[in-house]
Protein backbone atom coordinates (compact mmCIF):
# COMPACT_ATOMS: atom_id res chain seq x y z
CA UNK A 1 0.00 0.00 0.00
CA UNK A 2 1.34 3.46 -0.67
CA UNK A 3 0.77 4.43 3.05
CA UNK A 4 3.28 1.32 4.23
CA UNK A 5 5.74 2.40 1.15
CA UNK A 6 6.05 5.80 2.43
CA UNK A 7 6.48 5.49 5.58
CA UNK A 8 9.45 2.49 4.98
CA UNK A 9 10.68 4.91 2.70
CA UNK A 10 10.59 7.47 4.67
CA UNK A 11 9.95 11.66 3.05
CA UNK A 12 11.91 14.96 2.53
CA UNK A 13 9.09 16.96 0.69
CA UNK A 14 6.30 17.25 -1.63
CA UNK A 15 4.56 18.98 -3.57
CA UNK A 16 1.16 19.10 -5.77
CA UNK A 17 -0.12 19.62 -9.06
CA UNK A 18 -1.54 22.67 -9.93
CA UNK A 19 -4.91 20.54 -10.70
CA UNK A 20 -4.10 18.85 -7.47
CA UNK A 21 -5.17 15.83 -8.71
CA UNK A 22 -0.94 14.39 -8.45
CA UNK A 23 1.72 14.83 -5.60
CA UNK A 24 5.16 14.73 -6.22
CA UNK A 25 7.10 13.00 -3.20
CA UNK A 26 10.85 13.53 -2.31
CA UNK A 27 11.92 9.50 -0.74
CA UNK A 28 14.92 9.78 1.91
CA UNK A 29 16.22 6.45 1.44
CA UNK A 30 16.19 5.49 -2.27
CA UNK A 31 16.96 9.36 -3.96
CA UNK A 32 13.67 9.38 -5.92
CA UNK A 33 11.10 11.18 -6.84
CA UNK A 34 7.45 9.03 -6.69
CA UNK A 35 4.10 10.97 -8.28
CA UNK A 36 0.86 9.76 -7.13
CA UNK A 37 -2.49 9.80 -8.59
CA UNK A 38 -4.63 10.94 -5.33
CA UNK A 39 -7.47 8.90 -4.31
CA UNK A 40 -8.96 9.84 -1.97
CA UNK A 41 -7.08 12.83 -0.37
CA UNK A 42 -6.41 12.08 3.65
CA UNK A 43 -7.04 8.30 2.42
CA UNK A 44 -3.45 7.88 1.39
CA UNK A 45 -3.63 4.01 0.96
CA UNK A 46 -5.67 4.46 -2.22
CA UNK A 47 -3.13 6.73 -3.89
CA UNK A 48 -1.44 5.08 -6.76
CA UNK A 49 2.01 5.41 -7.96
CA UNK A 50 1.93 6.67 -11.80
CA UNK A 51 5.65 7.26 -11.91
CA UNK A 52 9.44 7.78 -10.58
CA UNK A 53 12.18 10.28 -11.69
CA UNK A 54 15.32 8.57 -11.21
CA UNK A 55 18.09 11.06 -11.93
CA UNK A 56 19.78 12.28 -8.78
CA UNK A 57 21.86 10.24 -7.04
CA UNK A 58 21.52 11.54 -3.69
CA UNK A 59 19.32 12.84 -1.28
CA UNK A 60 16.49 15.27 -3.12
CA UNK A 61 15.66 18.67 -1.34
CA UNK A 62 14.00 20.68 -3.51
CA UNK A 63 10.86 19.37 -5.31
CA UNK A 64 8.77 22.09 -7.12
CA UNK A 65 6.02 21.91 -9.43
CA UNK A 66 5.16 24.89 -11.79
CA UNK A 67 1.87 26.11 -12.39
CA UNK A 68 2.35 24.86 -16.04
CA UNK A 69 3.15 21.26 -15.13
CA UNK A 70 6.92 21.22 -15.00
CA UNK A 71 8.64 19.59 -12.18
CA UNK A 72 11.97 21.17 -10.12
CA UNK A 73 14.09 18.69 -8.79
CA UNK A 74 17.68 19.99 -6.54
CA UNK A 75 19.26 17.11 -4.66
CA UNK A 76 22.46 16.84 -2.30
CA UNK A 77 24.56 15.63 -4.93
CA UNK A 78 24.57 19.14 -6.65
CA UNK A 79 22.50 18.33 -9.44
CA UNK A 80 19.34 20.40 -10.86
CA UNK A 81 16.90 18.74 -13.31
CA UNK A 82 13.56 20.07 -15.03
CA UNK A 83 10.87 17.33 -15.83
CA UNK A 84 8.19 18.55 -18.63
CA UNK A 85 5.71 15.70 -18.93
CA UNK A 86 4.65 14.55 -22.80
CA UNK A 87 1.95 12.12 -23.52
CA UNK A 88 2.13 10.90 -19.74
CA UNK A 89 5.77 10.21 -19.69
CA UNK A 90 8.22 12.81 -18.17
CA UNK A 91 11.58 13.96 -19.61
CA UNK A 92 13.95 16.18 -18.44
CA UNK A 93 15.25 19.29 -20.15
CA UNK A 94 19.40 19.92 -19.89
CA UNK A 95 20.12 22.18 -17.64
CA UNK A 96 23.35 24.58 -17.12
CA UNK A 97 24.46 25.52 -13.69
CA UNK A 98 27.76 26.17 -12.03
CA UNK A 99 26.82 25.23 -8.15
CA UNK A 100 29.60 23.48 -6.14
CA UNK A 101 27.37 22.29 -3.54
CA UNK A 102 24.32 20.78 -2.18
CA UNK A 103 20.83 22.49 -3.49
CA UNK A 104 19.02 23.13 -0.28
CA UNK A 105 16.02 24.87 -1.46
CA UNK A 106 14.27 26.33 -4.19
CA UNK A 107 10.88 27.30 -5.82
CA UNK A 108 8.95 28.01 -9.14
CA UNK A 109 8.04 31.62 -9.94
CA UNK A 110 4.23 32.39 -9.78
CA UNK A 111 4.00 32.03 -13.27
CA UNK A 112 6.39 29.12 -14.09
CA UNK A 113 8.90 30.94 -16.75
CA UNK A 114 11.59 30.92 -14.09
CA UNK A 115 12.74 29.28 -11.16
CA UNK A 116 14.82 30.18 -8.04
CA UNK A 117 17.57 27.92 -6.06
CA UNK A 118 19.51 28.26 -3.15
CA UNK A 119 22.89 26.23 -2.53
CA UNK A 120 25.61 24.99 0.39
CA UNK A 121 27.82 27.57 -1.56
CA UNK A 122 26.74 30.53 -0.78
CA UNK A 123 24.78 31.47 -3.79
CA UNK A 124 21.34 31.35 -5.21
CA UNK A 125 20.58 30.81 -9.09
CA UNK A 126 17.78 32.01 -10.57
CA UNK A 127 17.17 29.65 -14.04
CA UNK A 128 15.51 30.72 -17.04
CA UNK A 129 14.85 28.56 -20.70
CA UNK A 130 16.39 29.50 -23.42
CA UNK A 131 14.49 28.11 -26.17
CA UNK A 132 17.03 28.52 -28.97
CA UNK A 133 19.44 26.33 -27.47
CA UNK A 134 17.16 23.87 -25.70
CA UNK A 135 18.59 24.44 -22.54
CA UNK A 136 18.24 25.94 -18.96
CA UNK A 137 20.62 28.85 -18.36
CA UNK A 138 21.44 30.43 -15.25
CA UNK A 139 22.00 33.72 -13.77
CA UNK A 140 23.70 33.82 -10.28
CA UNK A 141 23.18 35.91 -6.98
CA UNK A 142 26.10 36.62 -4.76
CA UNK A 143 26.35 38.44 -1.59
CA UNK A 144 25.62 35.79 1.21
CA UNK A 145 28.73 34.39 3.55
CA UNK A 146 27.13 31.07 3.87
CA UNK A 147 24.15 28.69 2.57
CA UNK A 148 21.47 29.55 1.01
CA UNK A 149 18.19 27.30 3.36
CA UNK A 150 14.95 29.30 1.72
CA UNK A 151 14.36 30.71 -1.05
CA UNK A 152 10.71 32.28 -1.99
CA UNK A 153 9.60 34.41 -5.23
CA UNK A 154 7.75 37.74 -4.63
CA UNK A 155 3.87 37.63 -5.98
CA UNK A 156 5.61 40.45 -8.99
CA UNK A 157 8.25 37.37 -9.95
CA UNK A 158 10.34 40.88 -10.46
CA UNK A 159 12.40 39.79 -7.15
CA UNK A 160 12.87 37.05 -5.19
CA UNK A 161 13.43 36.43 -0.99
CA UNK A 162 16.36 34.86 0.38
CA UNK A 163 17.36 33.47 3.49
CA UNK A 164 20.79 32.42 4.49
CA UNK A 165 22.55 30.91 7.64
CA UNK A 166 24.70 34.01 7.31
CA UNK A 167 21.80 35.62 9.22
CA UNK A 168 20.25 37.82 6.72
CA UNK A 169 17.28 37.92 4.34
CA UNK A 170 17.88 39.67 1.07
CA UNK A 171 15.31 40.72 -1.15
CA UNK A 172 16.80 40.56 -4.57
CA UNK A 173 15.75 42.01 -7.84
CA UNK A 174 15.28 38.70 -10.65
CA UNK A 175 14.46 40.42 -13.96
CA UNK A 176 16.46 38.38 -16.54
CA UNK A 177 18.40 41.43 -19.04
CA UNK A 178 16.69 40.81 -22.43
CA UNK A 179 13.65 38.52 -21.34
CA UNK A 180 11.16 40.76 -20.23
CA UNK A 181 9.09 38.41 -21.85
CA UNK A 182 9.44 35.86 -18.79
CA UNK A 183 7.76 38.61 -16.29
CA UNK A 184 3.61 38.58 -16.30
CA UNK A 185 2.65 41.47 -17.74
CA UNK A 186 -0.52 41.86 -16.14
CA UNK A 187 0.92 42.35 -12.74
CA UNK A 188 0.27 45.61 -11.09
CA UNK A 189 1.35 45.88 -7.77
CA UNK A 190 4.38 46.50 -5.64
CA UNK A 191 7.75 46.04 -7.89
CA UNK A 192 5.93 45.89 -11.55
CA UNK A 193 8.53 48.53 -12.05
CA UNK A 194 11.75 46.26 -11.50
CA UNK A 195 13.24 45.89 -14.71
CA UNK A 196 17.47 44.73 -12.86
CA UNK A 197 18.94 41.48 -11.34
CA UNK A 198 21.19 41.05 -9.21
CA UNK A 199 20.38 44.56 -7.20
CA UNK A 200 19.91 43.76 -3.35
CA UNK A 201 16.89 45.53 -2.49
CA UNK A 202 16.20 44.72 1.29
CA UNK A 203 18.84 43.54 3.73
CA UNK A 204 17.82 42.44 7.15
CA UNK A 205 19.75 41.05 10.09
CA UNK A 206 17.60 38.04 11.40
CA UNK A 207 19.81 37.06 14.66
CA UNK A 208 19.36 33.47 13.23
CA UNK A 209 19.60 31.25 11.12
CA UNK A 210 16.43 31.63 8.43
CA UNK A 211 14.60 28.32 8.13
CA UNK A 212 11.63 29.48 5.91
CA UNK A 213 10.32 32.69 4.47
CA UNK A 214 7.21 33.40 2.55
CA UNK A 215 5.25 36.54 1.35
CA UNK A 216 1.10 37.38 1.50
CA UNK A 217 -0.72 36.91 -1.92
CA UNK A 218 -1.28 40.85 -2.32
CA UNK A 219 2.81 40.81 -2.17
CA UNK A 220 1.93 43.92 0.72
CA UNK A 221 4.22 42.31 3.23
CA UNK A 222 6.54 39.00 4.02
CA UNK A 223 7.19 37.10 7.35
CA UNK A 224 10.31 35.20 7.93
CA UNK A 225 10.46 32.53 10.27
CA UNK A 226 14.74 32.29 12.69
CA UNK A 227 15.65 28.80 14.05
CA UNK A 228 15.66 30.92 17.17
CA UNK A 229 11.76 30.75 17.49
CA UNK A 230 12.04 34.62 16.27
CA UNK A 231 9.53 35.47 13.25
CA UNK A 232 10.26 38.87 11.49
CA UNK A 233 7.26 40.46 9.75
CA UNK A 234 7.62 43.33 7.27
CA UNK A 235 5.38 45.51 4.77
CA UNK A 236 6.33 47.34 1.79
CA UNK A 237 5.29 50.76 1.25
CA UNK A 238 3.83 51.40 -2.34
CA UNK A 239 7.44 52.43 -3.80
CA UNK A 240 8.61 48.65 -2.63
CA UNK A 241 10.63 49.92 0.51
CA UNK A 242 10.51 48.28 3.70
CA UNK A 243 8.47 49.50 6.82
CA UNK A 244 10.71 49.46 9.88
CA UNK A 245 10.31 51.46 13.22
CA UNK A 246 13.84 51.34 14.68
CA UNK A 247 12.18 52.50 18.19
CA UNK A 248 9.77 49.64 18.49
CA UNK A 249 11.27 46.46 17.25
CA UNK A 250 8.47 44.19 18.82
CA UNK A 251 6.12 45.33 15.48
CA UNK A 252 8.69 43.40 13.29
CA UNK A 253 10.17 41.18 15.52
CA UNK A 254 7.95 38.22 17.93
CA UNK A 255 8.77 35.67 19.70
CA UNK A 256 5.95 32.95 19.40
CA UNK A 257 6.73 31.70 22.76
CA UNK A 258 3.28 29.27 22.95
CA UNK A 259 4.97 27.18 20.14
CA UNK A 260 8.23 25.60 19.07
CA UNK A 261 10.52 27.10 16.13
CA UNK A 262 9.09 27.07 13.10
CA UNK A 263 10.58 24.83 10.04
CA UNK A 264 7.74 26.00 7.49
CA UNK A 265 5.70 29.47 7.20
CA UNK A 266 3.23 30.04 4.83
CA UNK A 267 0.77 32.48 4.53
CA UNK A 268 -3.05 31.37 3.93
CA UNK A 269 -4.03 35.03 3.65
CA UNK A 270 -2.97 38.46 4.30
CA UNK A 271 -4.29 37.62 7.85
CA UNK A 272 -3.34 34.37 8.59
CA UNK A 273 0.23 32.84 8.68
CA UNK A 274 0.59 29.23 9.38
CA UNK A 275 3.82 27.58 11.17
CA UNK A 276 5.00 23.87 11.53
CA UNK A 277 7.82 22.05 12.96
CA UNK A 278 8.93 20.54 16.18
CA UNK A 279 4.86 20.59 17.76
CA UNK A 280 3.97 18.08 15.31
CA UNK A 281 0.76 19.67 14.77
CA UNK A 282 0.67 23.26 12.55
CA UNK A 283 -0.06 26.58 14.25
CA UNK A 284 -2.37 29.41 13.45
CA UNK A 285 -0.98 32.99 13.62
CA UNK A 286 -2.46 35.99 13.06
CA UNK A 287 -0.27 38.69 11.07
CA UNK A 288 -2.46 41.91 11.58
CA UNK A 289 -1.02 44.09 12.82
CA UNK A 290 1.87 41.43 13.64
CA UNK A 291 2.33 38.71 14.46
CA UNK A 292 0.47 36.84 17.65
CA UNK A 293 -0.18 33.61 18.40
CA UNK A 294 -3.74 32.22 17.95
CA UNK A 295 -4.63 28.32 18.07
CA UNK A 296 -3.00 25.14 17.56
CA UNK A 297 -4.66 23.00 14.62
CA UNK A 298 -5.42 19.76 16.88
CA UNK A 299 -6.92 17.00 14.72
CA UNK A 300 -6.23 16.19 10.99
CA UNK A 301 -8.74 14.84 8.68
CA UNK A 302 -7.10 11.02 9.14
CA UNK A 303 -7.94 11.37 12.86
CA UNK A 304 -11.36 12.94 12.40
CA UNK A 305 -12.50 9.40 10.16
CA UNK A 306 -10.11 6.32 10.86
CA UNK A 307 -6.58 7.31 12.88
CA UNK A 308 -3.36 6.73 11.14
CA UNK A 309 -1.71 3.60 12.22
CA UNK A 310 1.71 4.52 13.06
CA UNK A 311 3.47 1.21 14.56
CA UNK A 312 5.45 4.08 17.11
CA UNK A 313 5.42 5.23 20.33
CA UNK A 314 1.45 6.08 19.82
CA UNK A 315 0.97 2.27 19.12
CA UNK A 316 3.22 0.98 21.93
CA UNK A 317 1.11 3.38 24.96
CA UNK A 318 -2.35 1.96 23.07
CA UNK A 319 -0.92 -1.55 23.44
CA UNK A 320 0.34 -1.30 27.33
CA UNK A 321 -2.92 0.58 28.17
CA UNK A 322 -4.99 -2.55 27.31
CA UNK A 323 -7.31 -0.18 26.03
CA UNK A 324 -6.65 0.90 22.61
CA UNK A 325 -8.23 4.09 23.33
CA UNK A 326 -6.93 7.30 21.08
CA UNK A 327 -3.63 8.90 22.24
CA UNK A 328 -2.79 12.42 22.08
CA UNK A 329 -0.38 11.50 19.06
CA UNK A 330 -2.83 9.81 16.86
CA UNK A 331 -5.28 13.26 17.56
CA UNK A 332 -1.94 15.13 16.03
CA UNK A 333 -1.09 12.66 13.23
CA UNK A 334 2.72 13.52 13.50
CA UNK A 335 4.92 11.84 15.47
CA UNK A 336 8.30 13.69 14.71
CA UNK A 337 8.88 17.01 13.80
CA UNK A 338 6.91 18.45 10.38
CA UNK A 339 9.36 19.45 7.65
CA UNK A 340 7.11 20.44 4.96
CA UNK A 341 3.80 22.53 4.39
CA UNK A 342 1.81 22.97 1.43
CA UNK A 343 -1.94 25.07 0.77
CA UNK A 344 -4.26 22.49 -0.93
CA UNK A 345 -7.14 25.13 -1.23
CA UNK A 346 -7.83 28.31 0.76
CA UNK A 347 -9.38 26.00 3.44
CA UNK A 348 -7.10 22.92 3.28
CA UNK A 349 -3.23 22.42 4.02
CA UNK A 350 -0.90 19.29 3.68
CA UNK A 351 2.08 18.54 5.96
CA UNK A 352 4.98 15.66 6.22
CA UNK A 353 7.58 14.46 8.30
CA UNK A 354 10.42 12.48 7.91
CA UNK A 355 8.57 8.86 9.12
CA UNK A 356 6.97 9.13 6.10
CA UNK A 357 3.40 10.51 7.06
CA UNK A 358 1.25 13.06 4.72
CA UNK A 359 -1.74 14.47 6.74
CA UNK A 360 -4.41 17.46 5.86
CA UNK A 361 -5.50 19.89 7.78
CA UNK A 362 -8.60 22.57 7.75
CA UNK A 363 -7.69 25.62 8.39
């Protein structure tokens, strides 16, 4: 059953199709990449396995898929690939890059002409197609004194958020020279006007190490989320400059002391961020006017039907009891620390961990 595979296989990330009718799973211990045909969505036994890209030959971090159906794989062993699917069967396009290191993380743009990555070598990439030549090209972002751990494209696709265990987020203009072309026209907000790359917009000292970063949908503002338990939240003006009262630090800077650090951000609205990581369960936070704590999530859909079987620690209390009756880690569906979050719908949000578990949540 795919439920038993993935958890003997154990997961890094995923990620769904823009139809979200497929998810794209990153598998610790074999350096694949599965896609599954959902079933039925918190029913993960009745997914079925359509596919597996094969290509890296270690450990895949980033896993991406573009809102026109391309895949992003980045994996330990340095290597980037870019799946395009054709008549049900997936090939990969060649792609140039000059990374030394480990990809660590990475993203599509909104509008899938581009994509970002962040490396072990101090850099970030930001890939574009050149169709002439048949081949991904690269142009490179400098500036950071050590890796690269989240990466996150502004709403505009004009520039792109960076975090780095250097300390810092940079916001970085990502308008290729010559391809205007790749940019969405349409877009009329806050940095429609960027026409550079390379230019380092924003710099912030984080007093940590950045684990995740993510802006709203109305690209008005951007939270980013310290191994320290610190979250930073900032807002643009209309000109695309940052917000910042030096004599009050607490509106950009809280400690969410009711939870653990975060791993994952993401925003569900311009009102609601959501954080996971070491409480096994996500956590609702408000972000007007900064952030605050609100709730804990406490059951996922498995739990609210049939509770996920786990054979851990849950199973061995249920067993000793004599009882059987629910524990407090079957209510949670997690029983190690959540590594990745994705928004299903407006309403609905996946999480995983590294045992191998995929649960939804309603927001």
């Amino acid at each position: 059953m795919t439920e038993s595979y993935l958890k003997q296989q154990k997961l890094i990330t995923h990620t769904w199709s823009p139809d979200g009718q497929y998810v794209a799973v990153s598998i610790k211990n074999t350096s694949n990449a599965d896609i599954f045909k959902v079933g039925q969505l918190e029913k993960v036994g009745t997914w079925q396995r359509v596919a597996t890209l094969k290509d890296a030959s270690q450990k895949i971090n980033v896993l991406s898929w573009s809102v026109d159906n391309k895949i992003l794989i980045g994996s330990d062993d340095r290597s980037v690939f870019v799946y395009r699917n054709n008549n049900n069967i997936w090939s990969k396009d060649l792609v140039i890059i000059t990374n030394e290191k480990a990809i660590l993380s990475g993203e599509w743009s909104p509008n899938g002409q581009k994509c970002v990555l962040g490396t072990a070598c101090h850099k970030a990439f930001v890939l574009y197609y050149e169709e002439k030549n048949n081949w991904w090209h690269n142009e490179k972002i400098d500036g950071f004194y050590s890796s690269v751990t989240t990466c996150k494209f502004h709403p505009s696709g004009r520039v792109v958020g960076l975090g780095s265990t250097d300390q810092t987020f940079k916001l970085v203009s990502c308008v290729i020279s010559g391809k205007l072309n790749f940019e969405d026209q349409s877009y009329n907000g806050v940095f429609k006007d960027i026409k550079s790359f390379g230019v380092i917009l924003v710099n912030i000292a984080l007093n940590g190490w950045a684990n995740s970063l993510d802006f709203t949908q109305s690209g008005n503002k951007f939270a980013v989320a310290v191994h320290t338990g610190l979250i930073k939240q900032y807002s643009f003006n209309d000109d695309g400059t940052v917000i910042i009262d030096p004599d009050n630090e607490s509106k950009n800077a809280t400690y969410i002391r009711e939870a653990k650090p975060f791993n994952k951000i993401i925003y569900i609205n311009d009102q609601t961020l959501i954080g996971v990581g070491y409480d096994r369960k996500p956590v609702i936070l408000s972000s007007e006017p900064s952030v605050k704590f609100t709730s804990f999530i406490e059951k996922c859909l498995a739990a609210e039907g049939e509770v996920q079987k786990s054979g851990s620690m849950a199973a061995a209390k249920q067993m000793f009891s004599g009882k059987g009756q629910k524990t407090e880690d079957d209510k949670f569906g997690h029983q190690t620390a959540i590594t990745c979050i994705n928004k299903v719908s407006d309403s609905l949000i996946s999480t995983s961990d590294v045992n191998g578990i995929i649960n939804f949540w309603r927001i």
